[in-house]
PDB file of N, CA and C in Angstrom:
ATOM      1  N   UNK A   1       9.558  15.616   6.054  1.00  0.00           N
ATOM      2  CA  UNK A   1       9.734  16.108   4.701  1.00  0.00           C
ATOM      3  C   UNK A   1       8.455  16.846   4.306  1.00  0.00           C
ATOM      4  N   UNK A   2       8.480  18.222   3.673  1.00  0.00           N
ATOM      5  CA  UNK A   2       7.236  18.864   3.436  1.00  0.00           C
ATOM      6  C   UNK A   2       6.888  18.483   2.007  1.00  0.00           C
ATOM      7  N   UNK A   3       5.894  18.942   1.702  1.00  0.00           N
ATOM      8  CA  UNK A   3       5.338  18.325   0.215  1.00  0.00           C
ATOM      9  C   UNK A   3       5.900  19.056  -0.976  1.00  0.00           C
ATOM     10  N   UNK A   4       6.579  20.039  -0.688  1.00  0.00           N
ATOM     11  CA  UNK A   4       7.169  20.664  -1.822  1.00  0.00           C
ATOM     12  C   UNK A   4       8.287  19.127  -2.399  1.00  0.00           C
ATOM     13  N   UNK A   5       9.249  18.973  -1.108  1.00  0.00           N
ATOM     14  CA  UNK A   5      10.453  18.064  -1.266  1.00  0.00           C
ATOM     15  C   UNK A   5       9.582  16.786  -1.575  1.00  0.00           C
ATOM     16  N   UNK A   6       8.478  16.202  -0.826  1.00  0.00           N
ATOM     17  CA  UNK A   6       8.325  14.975  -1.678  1.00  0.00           C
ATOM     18  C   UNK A   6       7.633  15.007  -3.248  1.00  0.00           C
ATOM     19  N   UNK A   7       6.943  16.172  -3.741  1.00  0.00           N
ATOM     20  CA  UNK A   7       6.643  16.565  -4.781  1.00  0.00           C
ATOM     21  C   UNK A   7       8.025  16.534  -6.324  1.00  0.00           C
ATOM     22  N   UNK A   8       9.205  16.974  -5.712  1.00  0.00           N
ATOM     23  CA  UNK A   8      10.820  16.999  -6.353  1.00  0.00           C
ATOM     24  C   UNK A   8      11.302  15.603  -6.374  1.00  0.00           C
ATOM     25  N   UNK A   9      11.136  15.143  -4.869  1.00  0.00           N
ATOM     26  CA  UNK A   9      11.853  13.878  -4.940  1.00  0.00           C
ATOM     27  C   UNK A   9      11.256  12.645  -6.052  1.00  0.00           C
ATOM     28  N   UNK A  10       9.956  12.875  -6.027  1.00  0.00           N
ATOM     29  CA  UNK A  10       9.072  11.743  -6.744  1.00  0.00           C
ATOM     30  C   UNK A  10       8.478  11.642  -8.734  1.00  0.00           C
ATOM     31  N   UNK A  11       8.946  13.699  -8.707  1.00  0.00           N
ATOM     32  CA  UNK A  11       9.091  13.944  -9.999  1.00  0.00           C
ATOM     33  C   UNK A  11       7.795  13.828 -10.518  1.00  0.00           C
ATOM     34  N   UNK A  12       7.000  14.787  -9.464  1.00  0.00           N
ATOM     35  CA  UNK A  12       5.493  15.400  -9.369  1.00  0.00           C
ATOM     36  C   UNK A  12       4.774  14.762  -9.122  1.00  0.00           C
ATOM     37  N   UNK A  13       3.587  14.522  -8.963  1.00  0.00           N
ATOM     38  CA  UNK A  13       2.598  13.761  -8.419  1.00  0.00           C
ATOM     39  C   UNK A  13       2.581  12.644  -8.287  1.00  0.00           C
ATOM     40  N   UNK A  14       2.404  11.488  -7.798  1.00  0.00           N
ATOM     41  CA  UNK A  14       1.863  10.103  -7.803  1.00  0.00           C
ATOM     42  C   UNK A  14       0.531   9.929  -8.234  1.00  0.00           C
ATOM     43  N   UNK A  15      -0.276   9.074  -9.135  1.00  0.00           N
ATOM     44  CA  UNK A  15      -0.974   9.076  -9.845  1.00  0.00           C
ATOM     45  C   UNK A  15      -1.545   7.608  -9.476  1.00  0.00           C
ATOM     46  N   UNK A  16      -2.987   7.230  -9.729  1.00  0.00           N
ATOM     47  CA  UNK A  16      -3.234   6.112  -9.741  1.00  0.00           C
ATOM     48  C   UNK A  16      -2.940   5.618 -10.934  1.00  0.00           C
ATOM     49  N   UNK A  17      -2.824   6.409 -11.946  1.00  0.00           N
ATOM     50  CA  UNK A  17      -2.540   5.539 -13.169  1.00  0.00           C
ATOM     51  C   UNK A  17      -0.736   5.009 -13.171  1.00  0.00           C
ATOM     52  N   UNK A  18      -0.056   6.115 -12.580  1.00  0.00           N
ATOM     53  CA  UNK A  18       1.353   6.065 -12.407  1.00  0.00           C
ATOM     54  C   UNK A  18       1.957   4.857 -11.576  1.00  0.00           C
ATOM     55  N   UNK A  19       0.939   4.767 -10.399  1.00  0.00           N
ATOM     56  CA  UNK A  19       1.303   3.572  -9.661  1.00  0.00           C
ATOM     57  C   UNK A  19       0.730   1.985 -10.030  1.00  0.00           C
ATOM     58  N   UNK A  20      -0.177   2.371 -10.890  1.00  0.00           N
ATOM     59  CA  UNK A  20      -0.900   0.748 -11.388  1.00  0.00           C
ATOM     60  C   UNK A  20       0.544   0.138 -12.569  1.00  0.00           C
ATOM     61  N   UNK A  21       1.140   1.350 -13.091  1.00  0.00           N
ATOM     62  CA  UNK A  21       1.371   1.191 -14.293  1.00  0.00           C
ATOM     63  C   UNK A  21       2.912   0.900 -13.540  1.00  0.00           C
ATOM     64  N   UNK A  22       3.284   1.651 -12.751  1.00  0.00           N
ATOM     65  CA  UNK A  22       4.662   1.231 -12.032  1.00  0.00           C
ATOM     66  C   UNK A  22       4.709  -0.348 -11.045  1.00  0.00           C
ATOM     67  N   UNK A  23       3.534  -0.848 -10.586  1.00  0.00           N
ATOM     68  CA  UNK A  23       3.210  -2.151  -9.990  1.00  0.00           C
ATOM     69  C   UNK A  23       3.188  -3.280 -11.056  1.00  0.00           C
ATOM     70  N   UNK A  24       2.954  -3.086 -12.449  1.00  0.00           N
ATOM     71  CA  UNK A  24       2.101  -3.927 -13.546  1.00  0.00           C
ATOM     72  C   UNK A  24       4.009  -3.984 -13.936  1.00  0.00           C
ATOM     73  N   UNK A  25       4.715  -2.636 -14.158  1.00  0.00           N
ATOM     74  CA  UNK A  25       6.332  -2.789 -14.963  1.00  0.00           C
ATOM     75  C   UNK A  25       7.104  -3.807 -13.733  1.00  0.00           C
ATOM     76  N   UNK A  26       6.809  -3.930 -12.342  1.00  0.00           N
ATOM     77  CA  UNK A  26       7.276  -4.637 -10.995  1.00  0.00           C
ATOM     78  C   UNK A  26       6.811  -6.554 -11.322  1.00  0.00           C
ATOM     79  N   UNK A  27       6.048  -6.709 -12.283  1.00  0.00           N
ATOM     80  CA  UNK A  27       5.520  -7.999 -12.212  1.00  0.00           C
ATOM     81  C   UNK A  27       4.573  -8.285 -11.860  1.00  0.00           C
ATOM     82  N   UNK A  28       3.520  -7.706 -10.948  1.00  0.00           N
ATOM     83  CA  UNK A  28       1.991  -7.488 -10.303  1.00  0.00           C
ATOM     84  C   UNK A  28       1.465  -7.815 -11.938  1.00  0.00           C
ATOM     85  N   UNK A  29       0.159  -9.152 -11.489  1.00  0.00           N
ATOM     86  CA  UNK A  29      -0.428  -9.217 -12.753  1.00  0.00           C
ATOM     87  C   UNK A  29      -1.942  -9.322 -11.939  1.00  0.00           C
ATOM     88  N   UNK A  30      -3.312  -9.491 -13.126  1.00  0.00           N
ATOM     89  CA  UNK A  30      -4.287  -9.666 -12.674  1.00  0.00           C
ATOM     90  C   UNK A  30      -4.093 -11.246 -11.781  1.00  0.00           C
ATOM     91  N   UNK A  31      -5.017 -11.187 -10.651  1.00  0.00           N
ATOM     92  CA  UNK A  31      -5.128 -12.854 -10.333  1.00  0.00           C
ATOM     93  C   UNK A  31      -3.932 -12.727  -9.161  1.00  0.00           C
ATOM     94  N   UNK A  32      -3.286 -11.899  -8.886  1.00  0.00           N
ATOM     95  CA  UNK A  32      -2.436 -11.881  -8.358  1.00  0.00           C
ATOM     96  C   UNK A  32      -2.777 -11.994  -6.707  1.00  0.00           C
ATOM     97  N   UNK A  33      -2.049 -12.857  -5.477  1.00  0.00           N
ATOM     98  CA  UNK A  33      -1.914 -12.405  -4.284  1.00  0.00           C
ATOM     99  C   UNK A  33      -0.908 -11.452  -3.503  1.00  0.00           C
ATOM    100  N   UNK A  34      -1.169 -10.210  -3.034  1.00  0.00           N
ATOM    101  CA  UNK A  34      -0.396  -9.604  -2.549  1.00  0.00           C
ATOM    102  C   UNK A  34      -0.286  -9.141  -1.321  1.00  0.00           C
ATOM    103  N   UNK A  35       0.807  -9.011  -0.369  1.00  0.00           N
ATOM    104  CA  UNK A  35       0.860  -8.508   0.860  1.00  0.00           C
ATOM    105  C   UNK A  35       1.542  -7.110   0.961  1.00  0.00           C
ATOM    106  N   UNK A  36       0.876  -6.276   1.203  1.00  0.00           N
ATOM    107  CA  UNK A  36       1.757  -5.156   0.948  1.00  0.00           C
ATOM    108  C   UNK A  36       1.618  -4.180   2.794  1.00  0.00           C
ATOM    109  N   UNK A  37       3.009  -3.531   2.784  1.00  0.00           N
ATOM    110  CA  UNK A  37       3.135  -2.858   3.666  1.00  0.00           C
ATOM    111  C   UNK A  37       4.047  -1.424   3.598  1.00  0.00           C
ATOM    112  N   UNK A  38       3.498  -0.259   3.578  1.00  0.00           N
ATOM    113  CA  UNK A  38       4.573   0.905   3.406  1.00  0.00           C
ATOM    114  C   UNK A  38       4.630   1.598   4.292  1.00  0.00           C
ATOM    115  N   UNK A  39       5.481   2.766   3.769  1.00  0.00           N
ATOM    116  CA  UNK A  39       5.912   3.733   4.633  1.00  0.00           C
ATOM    117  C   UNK A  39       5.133   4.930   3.062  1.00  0.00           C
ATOM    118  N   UNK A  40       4.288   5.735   3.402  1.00  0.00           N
ATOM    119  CA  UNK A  40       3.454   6.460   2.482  1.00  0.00           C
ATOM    120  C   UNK A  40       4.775   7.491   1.889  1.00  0.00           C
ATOM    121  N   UNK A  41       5.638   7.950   2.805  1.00  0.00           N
ATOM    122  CA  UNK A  41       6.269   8.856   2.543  1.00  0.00           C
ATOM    123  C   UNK A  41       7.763   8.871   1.341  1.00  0.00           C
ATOM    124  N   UNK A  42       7.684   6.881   1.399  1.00  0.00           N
ATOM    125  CA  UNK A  42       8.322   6.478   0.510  1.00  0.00           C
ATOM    126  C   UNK A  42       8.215   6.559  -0.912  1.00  0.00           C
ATOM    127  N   UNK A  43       6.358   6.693  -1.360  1.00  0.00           N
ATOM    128  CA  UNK A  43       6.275   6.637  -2.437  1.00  0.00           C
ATOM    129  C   UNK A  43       6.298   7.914  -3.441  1.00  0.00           C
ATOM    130  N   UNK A  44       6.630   9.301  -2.243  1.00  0.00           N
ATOM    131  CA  UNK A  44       6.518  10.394  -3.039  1.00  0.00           C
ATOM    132  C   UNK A  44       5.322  10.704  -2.538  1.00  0.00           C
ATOM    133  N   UNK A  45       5.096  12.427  -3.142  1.00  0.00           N
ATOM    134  CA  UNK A  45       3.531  12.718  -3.154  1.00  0.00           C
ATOM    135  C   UNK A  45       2.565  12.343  -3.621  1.00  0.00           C
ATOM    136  N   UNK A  46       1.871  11.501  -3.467  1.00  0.00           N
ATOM    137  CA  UNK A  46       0.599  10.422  -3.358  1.00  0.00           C
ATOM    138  C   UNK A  46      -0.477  11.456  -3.649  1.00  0.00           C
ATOM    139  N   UNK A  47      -0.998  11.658  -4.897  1.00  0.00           N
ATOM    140  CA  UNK A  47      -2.151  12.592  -4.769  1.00  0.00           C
ATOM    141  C   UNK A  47      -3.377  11.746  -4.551  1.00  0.00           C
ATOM    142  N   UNK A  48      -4.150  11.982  -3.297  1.00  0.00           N
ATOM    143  CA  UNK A  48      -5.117  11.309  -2.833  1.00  0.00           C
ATOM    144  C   UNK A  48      -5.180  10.024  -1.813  1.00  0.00           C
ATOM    145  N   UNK A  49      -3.638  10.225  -1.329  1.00  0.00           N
ATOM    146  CA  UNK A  49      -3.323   9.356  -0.290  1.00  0.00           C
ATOM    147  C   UNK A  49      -3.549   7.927  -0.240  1.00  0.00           C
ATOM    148  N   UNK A  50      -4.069   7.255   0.641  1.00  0.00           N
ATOM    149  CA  UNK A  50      -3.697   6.333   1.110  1.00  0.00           C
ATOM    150  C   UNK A  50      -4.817   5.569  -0.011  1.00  0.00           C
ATOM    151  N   UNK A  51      -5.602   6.085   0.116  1.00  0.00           N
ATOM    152  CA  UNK A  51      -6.821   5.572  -1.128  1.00  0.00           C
ATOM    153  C   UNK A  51      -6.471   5.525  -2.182  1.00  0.00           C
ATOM    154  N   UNK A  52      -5.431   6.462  -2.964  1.00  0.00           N
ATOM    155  CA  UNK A  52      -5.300   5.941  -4.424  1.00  0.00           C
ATOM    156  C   UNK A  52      -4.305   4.916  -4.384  1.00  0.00           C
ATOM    157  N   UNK A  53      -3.137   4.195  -3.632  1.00  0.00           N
ATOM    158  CA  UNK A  53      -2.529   3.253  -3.191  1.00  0.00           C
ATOM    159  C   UNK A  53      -3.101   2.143  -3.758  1.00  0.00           C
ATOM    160  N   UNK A  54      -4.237   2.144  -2.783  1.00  0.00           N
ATOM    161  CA  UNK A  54      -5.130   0.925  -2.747  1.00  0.00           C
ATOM    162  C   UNK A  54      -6.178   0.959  -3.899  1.00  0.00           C
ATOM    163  N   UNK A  55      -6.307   2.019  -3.873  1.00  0.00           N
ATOM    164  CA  UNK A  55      -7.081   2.040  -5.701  1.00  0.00           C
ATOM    165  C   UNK A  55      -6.455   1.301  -6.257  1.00  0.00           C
ATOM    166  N   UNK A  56      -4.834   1.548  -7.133  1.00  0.00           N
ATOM    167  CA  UNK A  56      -3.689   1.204  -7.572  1.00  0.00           C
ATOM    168  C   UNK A  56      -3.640  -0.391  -7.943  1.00  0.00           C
ATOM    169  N   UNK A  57      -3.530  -0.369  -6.429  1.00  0.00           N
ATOM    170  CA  UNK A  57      -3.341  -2.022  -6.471  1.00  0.00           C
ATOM    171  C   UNK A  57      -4.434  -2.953  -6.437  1.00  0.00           C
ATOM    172  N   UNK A  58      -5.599  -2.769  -6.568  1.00  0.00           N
ATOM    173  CA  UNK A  58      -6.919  -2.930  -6.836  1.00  0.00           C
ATOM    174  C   UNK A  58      -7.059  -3.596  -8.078  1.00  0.00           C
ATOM    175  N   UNK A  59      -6.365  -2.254  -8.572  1.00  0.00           N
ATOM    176  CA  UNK A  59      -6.726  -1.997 -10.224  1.00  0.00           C
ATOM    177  C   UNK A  59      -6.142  -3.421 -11.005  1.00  0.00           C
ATOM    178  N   UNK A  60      -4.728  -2.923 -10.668  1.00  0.00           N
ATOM    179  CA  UNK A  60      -3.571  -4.289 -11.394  1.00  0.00           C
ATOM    180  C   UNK A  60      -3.814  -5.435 -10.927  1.00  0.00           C
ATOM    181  N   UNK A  61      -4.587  -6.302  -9.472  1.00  0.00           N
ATOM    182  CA  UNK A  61      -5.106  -7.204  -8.995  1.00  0.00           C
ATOM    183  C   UNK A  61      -6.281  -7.767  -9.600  1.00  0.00           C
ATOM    184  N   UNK A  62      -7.049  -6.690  -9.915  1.00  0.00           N
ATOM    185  CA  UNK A  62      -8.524  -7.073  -9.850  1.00  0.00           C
ATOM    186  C   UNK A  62      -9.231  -7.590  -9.448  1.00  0.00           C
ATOM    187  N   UNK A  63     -10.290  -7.765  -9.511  1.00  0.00           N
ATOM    188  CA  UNK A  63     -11.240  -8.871  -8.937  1.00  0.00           C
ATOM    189  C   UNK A  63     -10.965 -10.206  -8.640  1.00  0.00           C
ATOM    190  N   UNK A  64     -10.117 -10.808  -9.003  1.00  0.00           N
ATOM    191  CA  UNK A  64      -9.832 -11.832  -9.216  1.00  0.00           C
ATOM    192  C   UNK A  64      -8.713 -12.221  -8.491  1.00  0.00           C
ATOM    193  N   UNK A  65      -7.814 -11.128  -7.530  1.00  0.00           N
ATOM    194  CA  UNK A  65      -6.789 -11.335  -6.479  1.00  0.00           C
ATOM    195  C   UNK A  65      -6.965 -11.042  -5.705  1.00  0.00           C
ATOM    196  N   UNK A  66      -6.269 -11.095  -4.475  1.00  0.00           N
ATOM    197  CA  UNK A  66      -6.376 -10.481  -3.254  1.00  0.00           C
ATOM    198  C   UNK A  66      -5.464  -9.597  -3.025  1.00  0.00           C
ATOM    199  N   UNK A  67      -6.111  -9.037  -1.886  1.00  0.00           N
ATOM    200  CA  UNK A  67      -5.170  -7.716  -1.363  1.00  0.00           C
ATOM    201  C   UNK A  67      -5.026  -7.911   0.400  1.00  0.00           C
ATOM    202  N   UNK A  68      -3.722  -7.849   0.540  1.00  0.00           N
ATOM    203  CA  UNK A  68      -3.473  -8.163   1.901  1.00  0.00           C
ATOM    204  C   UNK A  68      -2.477  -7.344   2.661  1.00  0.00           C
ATOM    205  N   UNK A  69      -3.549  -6.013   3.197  1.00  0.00           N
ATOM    206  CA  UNK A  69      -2.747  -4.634   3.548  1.00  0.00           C
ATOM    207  C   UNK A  69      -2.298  -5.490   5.582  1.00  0.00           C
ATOM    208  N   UNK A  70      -0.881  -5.225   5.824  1.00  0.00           N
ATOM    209  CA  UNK A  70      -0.758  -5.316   7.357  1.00  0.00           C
ATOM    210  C   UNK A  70      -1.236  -3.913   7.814  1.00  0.00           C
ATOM    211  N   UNK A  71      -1.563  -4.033   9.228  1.00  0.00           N
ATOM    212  CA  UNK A  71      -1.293  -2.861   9.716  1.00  0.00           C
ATOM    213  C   UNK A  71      -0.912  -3.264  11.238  1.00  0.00           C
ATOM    214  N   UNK A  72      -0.458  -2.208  12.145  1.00  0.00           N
ATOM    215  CA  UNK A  72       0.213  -2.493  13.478  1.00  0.00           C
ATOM    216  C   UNK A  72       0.221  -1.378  14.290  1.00  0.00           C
ATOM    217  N   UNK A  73       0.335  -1.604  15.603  1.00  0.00           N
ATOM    218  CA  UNK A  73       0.665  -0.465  15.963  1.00  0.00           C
ATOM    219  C   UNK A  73       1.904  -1.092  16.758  1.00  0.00           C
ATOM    220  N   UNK A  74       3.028  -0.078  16.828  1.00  0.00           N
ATOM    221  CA  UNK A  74       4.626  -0.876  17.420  1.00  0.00           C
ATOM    222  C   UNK A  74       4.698  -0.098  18.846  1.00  0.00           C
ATOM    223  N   UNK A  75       3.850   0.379  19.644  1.00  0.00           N
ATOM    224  CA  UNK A  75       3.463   0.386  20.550  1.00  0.00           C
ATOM    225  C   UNK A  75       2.594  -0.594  21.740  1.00  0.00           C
ATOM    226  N   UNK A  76       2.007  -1.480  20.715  1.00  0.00           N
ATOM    227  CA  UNK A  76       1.307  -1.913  21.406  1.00  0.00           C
ATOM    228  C   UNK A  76       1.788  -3.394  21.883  1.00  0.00           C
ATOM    229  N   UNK A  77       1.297  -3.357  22.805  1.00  0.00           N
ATOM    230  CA  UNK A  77       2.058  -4.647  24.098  1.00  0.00           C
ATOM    231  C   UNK A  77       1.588  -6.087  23.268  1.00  0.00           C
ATOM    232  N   UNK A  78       2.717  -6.752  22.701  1.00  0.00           N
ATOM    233  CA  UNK A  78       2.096  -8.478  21.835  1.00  0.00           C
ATOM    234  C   UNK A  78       1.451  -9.347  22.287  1.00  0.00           C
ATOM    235  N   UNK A  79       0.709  -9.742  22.034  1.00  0.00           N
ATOM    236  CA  UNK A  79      -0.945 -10.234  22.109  1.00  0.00           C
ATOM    237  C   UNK A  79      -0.073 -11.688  22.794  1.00  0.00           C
ATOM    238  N   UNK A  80      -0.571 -12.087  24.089  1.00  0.00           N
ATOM    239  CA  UNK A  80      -0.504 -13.441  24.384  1.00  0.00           C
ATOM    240  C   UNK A  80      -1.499 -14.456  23.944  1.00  0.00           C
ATOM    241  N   UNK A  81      -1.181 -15.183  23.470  1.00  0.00           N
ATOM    242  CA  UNK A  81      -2.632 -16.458  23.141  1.00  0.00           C
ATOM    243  C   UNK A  81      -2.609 -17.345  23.466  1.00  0.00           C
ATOM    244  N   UNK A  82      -1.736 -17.328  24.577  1.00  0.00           N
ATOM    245  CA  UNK A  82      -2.205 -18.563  25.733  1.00  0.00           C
ATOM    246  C   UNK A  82      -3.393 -18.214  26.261  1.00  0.00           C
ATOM    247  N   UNK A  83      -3.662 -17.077  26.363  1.00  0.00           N
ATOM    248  CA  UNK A  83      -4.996 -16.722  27.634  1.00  0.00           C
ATOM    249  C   UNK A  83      -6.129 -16.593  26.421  1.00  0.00           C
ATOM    250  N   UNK A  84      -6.236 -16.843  24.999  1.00  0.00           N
ATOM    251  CA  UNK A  84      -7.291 -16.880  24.333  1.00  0.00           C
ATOM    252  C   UNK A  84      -8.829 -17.159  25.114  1.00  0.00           C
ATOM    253  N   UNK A  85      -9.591 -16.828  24.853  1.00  0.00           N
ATOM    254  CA  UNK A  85     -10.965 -17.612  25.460  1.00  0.00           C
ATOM    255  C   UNK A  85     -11.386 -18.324  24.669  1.00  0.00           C
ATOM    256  N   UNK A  86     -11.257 -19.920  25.645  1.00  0.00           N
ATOM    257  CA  UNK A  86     -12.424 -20.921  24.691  1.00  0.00           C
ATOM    258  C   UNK A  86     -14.204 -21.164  24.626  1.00  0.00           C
ATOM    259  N   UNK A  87     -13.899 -21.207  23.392  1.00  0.00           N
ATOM    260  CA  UNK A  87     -15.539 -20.871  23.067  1.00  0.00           C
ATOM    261  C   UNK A  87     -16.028 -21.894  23.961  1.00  0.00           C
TER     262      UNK A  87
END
């Protein structure tokens, strides 16, 4: 999808204020624990990418919650931990 179409689809920019304020109307409060995982292309045009996201959810968390981004790669061969090394 080029940025014109996610620009239409999302009904212009994504905003850090737009997404704190769309996370806070979702139930996200300060103090909050969260696990979050996306697909970027879901949220529309993201002005400032992956950083204002996490700005975002920063913001509505605050200091006082955590933030608990996954990441993966679905390529990569799953970790055995039988063969861990003991200290």
């Amino acid at each position: 999808m080029d940025e014109q179409q996610l620009l239409w689809r999302s009904g212009g920019p994504v905003t850090r204020s737009r997404l704190a304020a769309d996370l806070g109307e979702l139930g996200l409060v300060r103090g909050d624990t969260v696990m979050v995982h996306t697909r970027m292309s879901a949220l529309g045009y993201v002005a400032g990418g992956t950083t204002t996201v996490i700005d975002a959810l920063l913001d509505v968390v605050g200091p006082q919650g955590t933030l608990m981004v996954t990441c993966g790669w679905n390529d990569a061969p799953p970790y055995d931990f039988t063969d861990w090394p003991q200290p």
